[in-house]
PDB file of N, CA and C in Angstrom:
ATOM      1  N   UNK A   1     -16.177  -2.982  17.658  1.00  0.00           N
ATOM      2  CA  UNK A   1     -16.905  -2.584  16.463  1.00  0.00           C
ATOM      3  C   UNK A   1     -17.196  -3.835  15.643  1.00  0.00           C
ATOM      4  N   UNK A   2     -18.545  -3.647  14.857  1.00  0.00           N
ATOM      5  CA  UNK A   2     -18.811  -4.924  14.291  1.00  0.00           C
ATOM      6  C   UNK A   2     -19.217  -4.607  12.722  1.00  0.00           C
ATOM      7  N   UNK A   3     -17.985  -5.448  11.801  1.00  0.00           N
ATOM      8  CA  UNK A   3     -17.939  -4.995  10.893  1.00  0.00           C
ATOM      9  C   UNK A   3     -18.981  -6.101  10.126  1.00  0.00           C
ATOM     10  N   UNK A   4     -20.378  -5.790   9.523  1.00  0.00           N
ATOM     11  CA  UNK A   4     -21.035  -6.076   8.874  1.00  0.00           C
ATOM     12  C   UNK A   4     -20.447  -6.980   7.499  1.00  0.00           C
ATOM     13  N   UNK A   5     -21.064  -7.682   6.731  1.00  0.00           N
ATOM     14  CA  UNK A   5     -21.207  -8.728   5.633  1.00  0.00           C
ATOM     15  C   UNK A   5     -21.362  -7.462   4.169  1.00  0.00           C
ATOM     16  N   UNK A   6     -22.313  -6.615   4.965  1.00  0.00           N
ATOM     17  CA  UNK A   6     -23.123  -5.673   4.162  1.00  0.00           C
ATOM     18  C   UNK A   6     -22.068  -4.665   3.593  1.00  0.00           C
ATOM     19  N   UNK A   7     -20.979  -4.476   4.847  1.00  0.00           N
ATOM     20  CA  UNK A   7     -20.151  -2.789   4.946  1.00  0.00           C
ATOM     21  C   UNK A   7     -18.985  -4.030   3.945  1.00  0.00           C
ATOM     22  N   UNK A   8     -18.675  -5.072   3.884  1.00  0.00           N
ATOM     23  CA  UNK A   8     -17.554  -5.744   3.424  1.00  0.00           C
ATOM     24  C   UNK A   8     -17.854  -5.352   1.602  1.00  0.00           C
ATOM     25  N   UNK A   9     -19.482  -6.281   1.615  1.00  0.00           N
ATOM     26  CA  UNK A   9     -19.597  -6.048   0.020  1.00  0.00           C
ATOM     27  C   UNK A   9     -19.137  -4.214  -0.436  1.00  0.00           C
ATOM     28  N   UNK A  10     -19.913  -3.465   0.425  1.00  0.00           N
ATOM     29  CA  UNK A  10     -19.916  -2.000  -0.509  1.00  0.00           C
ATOM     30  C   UNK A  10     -18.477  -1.725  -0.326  1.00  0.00           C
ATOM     31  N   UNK A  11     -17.192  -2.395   0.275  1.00  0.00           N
ATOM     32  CA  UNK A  11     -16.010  -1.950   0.356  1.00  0.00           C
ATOM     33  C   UNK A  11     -15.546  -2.195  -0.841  1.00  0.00           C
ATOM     34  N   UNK A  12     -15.774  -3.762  -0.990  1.00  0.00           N
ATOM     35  CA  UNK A  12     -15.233  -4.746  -2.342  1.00  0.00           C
ATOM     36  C   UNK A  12     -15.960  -4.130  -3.674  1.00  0.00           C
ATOM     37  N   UNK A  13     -16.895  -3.607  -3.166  1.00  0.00           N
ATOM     38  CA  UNK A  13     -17.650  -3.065  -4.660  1.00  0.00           C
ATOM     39  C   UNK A  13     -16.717  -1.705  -5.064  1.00  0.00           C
ATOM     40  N   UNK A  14     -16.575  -0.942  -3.864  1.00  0.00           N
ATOM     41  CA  UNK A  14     -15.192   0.315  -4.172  1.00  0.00           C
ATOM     42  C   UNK A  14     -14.198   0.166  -5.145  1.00  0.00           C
ATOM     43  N   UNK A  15     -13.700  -1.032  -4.517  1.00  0.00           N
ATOM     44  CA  UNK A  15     -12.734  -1.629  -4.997  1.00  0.00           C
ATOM     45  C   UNK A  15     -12.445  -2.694  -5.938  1.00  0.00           C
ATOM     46  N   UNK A  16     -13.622  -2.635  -6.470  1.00  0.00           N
ATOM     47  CA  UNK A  16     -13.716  -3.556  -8.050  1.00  0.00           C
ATOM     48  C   UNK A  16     -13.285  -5.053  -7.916  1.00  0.00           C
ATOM     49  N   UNK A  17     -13.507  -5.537  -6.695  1.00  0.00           N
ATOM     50  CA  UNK A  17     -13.744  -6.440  -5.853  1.00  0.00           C
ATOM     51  C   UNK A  17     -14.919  -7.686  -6.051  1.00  0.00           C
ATOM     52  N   UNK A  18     -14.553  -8.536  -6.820  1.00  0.00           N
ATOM     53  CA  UNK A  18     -15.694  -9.896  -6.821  1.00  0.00           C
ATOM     54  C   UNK A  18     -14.820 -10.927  -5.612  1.00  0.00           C
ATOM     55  N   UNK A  19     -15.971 -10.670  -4.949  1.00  0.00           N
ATOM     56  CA  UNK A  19     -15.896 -12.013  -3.435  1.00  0.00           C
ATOM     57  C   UNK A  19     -16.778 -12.932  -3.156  1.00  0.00           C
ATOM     58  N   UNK A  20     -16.568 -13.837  -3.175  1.00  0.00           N
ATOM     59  CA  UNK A  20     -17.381 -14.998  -3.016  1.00  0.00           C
ATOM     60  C   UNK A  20     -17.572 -14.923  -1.636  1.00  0.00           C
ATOM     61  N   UNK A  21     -19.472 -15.468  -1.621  1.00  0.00           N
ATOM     62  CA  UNK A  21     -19.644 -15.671   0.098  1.00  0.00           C
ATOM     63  C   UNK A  21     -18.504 -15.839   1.356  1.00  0.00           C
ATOM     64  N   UNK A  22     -18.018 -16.913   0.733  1.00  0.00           N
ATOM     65  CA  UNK A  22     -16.882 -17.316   2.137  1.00  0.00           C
ATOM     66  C   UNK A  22     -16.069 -16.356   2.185  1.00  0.00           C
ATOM     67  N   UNK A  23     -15.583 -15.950   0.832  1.00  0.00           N
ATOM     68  CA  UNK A  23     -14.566 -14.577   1.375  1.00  0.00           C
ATOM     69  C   UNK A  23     -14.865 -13.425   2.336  1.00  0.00           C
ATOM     70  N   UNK A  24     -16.283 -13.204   1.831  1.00  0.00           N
ATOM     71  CA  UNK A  24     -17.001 -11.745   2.572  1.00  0.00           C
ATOM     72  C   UNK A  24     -17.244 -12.590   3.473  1.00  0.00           C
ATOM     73  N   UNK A  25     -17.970 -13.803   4.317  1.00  0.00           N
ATOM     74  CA  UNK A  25     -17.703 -13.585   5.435  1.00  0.00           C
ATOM     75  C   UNK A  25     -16.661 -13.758   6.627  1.00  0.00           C
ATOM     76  N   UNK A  26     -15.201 -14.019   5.486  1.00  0.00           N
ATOM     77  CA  UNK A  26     -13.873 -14.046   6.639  1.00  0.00           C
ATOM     78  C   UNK A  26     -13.451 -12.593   5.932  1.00  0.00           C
ATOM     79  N   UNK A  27     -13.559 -12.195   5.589  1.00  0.00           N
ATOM     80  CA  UNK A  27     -12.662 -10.433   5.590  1.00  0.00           C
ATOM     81  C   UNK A  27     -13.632  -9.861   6.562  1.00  0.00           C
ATOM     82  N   UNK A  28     -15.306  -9.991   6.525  1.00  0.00           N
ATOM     83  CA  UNK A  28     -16.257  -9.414   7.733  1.00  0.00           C
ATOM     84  C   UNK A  28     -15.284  -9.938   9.280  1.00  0.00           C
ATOM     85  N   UNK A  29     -14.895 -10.856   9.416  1.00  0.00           N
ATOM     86  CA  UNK A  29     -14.257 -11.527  10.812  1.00  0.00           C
ATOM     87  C   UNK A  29     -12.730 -10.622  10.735  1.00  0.00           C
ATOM     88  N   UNK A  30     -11.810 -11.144   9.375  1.00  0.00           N
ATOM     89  CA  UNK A  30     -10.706 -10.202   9.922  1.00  0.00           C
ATOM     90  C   UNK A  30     -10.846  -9.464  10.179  1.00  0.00           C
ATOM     91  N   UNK A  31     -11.563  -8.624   9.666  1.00  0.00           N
ATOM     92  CA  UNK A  31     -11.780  -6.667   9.668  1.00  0.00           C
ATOM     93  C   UNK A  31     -12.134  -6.358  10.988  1.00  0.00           C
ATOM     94  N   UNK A  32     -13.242  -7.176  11.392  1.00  0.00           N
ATOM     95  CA  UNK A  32     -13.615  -7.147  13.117  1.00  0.00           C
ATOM     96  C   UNK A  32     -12.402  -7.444  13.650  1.00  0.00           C
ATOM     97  N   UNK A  33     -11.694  -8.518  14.019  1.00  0.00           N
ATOM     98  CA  UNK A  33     -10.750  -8.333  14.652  1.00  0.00           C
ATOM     99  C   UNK A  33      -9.489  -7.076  14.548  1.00  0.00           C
ATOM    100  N   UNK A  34      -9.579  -6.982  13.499  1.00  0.00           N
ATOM    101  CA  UNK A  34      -8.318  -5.569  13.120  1.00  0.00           C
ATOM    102  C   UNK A  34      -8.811  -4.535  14.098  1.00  0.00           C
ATOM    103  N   UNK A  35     -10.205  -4.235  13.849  1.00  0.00           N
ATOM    104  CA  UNK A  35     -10.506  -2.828  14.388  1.00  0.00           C
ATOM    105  C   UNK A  35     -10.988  -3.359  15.693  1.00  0.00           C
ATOM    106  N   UNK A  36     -10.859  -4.184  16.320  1.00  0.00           N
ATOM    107  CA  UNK A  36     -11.122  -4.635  17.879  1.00  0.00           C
ATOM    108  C   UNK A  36      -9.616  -4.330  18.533  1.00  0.00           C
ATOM    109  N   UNK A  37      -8.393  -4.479  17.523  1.00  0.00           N
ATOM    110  CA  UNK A  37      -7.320  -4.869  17.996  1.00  0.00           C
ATOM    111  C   UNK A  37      -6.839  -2.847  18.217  1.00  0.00           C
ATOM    112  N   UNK A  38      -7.347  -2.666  17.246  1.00  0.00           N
ATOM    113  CA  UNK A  38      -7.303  -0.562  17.382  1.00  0.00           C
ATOM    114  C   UNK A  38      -7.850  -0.128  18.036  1.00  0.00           C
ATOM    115  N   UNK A  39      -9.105  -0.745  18.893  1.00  0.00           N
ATOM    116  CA  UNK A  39      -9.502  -0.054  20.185  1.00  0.00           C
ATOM    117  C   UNK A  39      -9.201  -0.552  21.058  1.00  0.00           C
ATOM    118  N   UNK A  40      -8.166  -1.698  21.402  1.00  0.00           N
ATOM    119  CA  UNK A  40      -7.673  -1.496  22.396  1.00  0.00           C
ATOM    120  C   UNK A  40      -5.999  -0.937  22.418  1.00  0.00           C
ATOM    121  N   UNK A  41      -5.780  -0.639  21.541  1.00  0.00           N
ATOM    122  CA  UNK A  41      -4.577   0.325  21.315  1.00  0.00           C
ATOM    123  C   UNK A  41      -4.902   1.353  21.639  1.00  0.00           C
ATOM    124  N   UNK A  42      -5.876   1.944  21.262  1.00  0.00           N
ATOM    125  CA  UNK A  42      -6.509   3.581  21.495  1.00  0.00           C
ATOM    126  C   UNK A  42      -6.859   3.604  23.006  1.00  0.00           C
ATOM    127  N   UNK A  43      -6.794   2.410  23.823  1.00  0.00           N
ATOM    128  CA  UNK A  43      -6.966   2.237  25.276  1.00  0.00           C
ATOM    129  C   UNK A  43      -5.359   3.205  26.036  1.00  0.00           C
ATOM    130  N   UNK A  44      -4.655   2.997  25.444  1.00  0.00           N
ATOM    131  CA  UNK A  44      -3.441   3.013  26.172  1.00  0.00           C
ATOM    132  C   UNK A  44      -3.057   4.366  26.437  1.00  0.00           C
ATOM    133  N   UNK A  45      -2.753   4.883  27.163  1.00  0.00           N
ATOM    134  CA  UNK A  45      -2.612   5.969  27.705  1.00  0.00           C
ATOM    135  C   UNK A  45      -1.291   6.689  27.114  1.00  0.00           C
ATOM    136  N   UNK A  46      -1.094   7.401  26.390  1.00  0.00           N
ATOM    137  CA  UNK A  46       0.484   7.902  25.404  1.00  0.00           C
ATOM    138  C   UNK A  46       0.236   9.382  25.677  1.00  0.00           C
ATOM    139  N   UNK A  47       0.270   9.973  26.799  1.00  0.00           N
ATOM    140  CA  UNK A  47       0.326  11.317  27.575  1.00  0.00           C
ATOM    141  C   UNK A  47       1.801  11.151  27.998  1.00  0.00           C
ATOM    142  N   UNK A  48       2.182  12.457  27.251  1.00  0.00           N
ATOM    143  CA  UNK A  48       3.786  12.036  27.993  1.00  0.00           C
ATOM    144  C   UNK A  48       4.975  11.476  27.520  1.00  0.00           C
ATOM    145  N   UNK A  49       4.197  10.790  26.164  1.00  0.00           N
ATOM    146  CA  UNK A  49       5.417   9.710  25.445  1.00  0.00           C
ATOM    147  C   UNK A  49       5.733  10.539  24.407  1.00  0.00           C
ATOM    148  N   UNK A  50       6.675  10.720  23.851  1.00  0.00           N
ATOM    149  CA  UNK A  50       7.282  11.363  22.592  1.00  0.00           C
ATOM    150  C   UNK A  50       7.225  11.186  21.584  1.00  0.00           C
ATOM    151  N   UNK A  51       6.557  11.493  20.667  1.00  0.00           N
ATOM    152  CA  UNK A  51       7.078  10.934  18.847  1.00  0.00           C
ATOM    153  C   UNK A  51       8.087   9.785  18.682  1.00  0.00           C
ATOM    154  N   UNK A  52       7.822   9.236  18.110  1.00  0.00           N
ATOM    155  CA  UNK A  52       9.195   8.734  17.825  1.00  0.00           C
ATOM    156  C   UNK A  52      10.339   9.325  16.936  1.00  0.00           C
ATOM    157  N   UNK A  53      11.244   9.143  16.879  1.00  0.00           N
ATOM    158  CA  UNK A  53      12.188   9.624  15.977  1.00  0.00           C
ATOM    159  C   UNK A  53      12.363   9.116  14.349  1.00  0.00           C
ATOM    160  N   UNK A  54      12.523  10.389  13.491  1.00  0.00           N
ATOM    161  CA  UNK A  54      12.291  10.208  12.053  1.00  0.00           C
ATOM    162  C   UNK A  54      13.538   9.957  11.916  1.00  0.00           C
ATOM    163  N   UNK A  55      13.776   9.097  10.419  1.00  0.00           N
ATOM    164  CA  UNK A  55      15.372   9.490  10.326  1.00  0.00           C
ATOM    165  C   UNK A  55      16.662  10.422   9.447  1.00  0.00           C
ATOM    166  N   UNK A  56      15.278  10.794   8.763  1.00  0.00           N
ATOM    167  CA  UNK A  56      15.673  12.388   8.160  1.00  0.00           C
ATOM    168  C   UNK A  56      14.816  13.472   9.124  1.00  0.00           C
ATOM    169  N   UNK A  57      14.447  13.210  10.103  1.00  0.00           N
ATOM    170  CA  UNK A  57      13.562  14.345  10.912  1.00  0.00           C
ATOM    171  C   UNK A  57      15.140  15.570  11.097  1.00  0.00           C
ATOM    172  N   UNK A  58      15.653  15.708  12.068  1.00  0.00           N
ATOM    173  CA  UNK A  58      16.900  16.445  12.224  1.00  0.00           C
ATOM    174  C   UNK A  58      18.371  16.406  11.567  1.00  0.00           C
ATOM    175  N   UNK A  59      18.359  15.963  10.871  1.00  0.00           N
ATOM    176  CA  UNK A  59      19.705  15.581   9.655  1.00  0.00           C
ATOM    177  C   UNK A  59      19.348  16.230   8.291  1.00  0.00           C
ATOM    178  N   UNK A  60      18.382  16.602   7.953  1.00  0.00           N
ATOM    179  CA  UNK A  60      18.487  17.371   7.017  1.00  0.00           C
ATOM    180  C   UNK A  60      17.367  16.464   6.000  1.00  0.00           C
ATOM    181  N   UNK A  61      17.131  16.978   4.746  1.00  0.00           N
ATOM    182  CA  UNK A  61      16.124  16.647   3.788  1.00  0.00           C
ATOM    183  C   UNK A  61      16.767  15.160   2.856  1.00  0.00           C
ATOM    184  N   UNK A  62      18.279  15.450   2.847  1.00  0.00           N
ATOM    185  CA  UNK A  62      18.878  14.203   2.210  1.00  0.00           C
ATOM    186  C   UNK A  62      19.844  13.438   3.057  1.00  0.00           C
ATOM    187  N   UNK A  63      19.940  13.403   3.859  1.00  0.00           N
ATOM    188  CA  UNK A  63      21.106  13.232   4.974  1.00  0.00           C
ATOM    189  C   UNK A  63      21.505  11.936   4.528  1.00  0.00           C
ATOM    190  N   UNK A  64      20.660  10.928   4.740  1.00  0.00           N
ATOM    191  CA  UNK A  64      20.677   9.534   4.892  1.00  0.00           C
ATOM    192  C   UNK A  64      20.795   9.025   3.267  1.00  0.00           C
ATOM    193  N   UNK A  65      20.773  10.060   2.052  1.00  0.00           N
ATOM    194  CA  UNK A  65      20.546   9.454   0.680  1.00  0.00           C
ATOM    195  C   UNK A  65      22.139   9.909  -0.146  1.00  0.00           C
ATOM    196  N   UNK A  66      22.261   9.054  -1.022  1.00  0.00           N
ATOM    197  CA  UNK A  66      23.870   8.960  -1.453  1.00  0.00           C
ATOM    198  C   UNK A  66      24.073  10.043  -2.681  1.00  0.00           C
ATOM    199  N   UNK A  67      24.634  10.344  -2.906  1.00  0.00           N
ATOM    200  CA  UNK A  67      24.835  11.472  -4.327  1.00  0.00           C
ATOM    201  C   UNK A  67      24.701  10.297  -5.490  1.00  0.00           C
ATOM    202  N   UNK A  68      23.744  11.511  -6.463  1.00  0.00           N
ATOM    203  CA  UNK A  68      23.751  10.685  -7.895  1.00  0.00           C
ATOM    204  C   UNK A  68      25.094  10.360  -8.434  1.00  0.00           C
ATOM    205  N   UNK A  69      25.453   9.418  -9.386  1.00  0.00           N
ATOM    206  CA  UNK A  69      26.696   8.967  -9.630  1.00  0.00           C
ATOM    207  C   UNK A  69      26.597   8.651 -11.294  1.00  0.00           C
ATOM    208  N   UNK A  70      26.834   9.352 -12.111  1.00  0.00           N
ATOM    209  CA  UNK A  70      26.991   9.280 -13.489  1.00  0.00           C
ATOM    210  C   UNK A  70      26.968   8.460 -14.243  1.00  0.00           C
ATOM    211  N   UNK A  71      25.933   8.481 -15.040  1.00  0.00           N
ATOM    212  CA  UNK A  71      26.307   7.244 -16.101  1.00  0.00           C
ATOM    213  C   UNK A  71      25.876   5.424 -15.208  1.00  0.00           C
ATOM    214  N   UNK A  72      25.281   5.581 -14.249  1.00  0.00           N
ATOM    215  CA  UNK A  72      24.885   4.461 -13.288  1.00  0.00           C
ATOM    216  C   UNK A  72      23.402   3.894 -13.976  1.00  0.00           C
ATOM    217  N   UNK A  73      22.627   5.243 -14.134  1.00  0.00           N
ATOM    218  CA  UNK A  73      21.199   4.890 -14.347  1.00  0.00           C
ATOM    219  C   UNK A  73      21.530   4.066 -16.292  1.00  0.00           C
ATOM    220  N   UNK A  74      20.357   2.891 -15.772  1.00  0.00           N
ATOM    221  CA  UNK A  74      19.898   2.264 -17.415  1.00  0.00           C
ATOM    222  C   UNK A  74      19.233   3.216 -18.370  1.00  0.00           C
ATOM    223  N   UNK A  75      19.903   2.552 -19.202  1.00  0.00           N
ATOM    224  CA  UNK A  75      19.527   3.802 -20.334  1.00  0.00           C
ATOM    225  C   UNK A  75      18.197   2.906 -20.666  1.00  0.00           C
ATOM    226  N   UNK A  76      17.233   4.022 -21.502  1.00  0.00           N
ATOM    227  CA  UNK A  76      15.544   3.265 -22.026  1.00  0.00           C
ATOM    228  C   UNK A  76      15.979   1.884 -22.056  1.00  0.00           C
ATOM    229  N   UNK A  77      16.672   1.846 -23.465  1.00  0.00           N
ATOM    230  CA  UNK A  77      16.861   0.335 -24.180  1.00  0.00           C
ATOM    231  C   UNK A  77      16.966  -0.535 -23.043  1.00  0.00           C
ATOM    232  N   UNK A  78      17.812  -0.535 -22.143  1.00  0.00           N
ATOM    233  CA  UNK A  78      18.319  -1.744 -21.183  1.00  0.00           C
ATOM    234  C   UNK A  78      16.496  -2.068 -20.032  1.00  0.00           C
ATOM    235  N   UNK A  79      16.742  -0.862 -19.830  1.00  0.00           N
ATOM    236  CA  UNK A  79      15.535  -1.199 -19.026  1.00  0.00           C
ATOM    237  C   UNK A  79      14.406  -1.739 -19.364  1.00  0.00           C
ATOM    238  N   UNK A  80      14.012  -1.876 -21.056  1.00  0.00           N
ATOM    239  CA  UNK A  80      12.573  -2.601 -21.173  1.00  0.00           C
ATOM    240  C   UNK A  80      13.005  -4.016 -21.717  1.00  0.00           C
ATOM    241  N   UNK A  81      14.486  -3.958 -21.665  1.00  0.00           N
ATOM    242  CA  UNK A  81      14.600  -5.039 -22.496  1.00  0.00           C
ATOM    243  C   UNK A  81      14.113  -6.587 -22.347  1.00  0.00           C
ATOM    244  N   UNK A  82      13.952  -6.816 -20.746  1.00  0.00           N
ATOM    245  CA  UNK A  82      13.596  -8.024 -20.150  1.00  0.00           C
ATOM    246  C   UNK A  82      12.081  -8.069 -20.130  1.00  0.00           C
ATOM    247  N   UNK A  83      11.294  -6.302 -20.471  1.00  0.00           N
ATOM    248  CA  UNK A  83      10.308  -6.646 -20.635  1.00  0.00           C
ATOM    249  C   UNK A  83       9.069  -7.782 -21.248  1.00  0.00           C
ATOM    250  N   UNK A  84       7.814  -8.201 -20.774  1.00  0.00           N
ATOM    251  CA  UNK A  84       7.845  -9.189 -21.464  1.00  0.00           C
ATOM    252  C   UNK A  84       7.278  -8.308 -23.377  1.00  0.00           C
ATOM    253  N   UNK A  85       6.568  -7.253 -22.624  1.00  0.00           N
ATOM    254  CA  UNK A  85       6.109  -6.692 -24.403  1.00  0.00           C
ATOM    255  C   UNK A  85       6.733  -4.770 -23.821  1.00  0.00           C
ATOM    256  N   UNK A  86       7.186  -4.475 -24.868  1.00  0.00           N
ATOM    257  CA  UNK A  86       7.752  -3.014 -24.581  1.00  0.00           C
ATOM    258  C   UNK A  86       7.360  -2.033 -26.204  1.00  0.00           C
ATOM    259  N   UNK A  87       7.412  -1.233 -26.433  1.00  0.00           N
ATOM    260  CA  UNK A  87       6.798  -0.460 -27.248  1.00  0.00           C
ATOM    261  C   UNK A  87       7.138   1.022 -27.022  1.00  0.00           C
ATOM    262  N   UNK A  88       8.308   1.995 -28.007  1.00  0.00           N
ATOM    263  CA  UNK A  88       7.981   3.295 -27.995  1.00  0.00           C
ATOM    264  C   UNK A  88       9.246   3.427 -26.840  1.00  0.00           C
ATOM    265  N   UNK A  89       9.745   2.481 -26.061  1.00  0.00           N
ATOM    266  CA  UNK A  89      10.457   2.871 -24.875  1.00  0.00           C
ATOM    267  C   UNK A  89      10.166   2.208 -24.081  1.00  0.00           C
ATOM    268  N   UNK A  90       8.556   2.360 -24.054  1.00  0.00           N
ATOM    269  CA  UNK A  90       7.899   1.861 -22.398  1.00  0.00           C
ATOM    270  C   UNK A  90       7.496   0.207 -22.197  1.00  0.00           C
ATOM    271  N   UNK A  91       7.083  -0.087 -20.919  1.00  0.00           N
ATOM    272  CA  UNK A  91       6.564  -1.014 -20.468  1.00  0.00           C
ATOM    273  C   UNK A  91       4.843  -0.980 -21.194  1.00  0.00           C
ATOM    274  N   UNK A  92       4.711  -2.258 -21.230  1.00  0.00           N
ATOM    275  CA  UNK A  92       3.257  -2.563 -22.056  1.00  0.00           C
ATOM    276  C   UNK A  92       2.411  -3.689 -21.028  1.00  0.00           C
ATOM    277  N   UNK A  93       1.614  -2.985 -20.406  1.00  0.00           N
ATOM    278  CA  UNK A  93       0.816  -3.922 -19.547  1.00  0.00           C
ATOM    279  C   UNK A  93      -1.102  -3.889 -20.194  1.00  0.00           C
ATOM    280  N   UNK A  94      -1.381  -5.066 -19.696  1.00  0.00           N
ATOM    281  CA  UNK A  94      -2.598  -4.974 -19.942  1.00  0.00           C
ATOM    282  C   UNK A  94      -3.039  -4.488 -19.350  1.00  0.00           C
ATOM    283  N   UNK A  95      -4.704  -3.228 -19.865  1.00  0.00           N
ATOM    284  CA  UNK A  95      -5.273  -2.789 -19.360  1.00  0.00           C
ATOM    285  C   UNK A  95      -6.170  -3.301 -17.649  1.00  0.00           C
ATOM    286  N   UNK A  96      -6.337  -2.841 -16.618  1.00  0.00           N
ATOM    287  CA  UNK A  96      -7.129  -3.102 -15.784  1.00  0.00           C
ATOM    288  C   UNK A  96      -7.994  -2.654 -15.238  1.00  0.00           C
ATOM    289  N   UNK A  97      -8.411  -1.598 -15.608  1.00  0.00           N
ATOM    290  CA  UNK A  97      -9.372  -0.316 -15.280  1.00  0.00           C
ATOM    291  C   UNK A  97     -10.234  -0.198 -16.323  1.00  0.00           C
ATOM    292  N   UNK A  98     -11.593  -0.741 -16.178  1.00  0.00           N
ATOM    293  CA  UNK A  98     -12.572  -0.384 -17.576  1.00  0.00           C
ATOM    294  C   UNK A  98     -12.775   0.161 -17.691  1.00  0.00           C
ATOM    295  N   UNK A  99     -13.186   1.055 -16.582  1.00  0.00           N
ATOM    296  CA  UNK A  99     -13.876   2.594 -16.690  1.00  0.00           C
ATOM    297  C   UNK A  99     -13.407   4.022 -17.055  1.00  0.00           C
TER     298      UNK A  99
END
């Protein structure tokens, strides 16, 4: 599959994405190679082979996770404290979404 210059920009444009020429045309090359490298994976014949194994698949919904333990979790205060700006409780980040 040949991933276009063209299909790179309208990706980066999705994704609020400014790329300079050289970028769009090496993400156009990685991207080709990625999806060259998935059809020949999709070559391989997996008739026969099994799932692999989950590791909460048969052990249950929490098997593998530890019981809550009292009084462990940071209270608000501690947790914003290293923040660099905190407010109200919370974390204070600058906006990144204009729209």
């Amino acid at each position: 599959m040949k991933i276009t210059e063209e299909q790179v920009r309208y990706v980066a444009g999705l994704a609020h994405l400014r790329l300079t020429d050289a970028e769009v045309a090496r993400m156009a090359r990685e991207m080709d190679e990625i999806l060259s490298h998935m059809d020949k994976l999709n070559e391989l014949d997996t008739e026969g082979v099994p799932p692999m194994t989950q590791v909460l698949y048969a052990a249950g919904e929490a098997a593998t996770l530890r019981e809550d333990i009292e009084g462990v979790a940071l209270s608000n205060e501690v947790a914003v404290s290293n923040a660099a700006t905190a407010g109200n409780g919370y974390f204070k980040v600058p906006r990144v979404i204009e729209k």
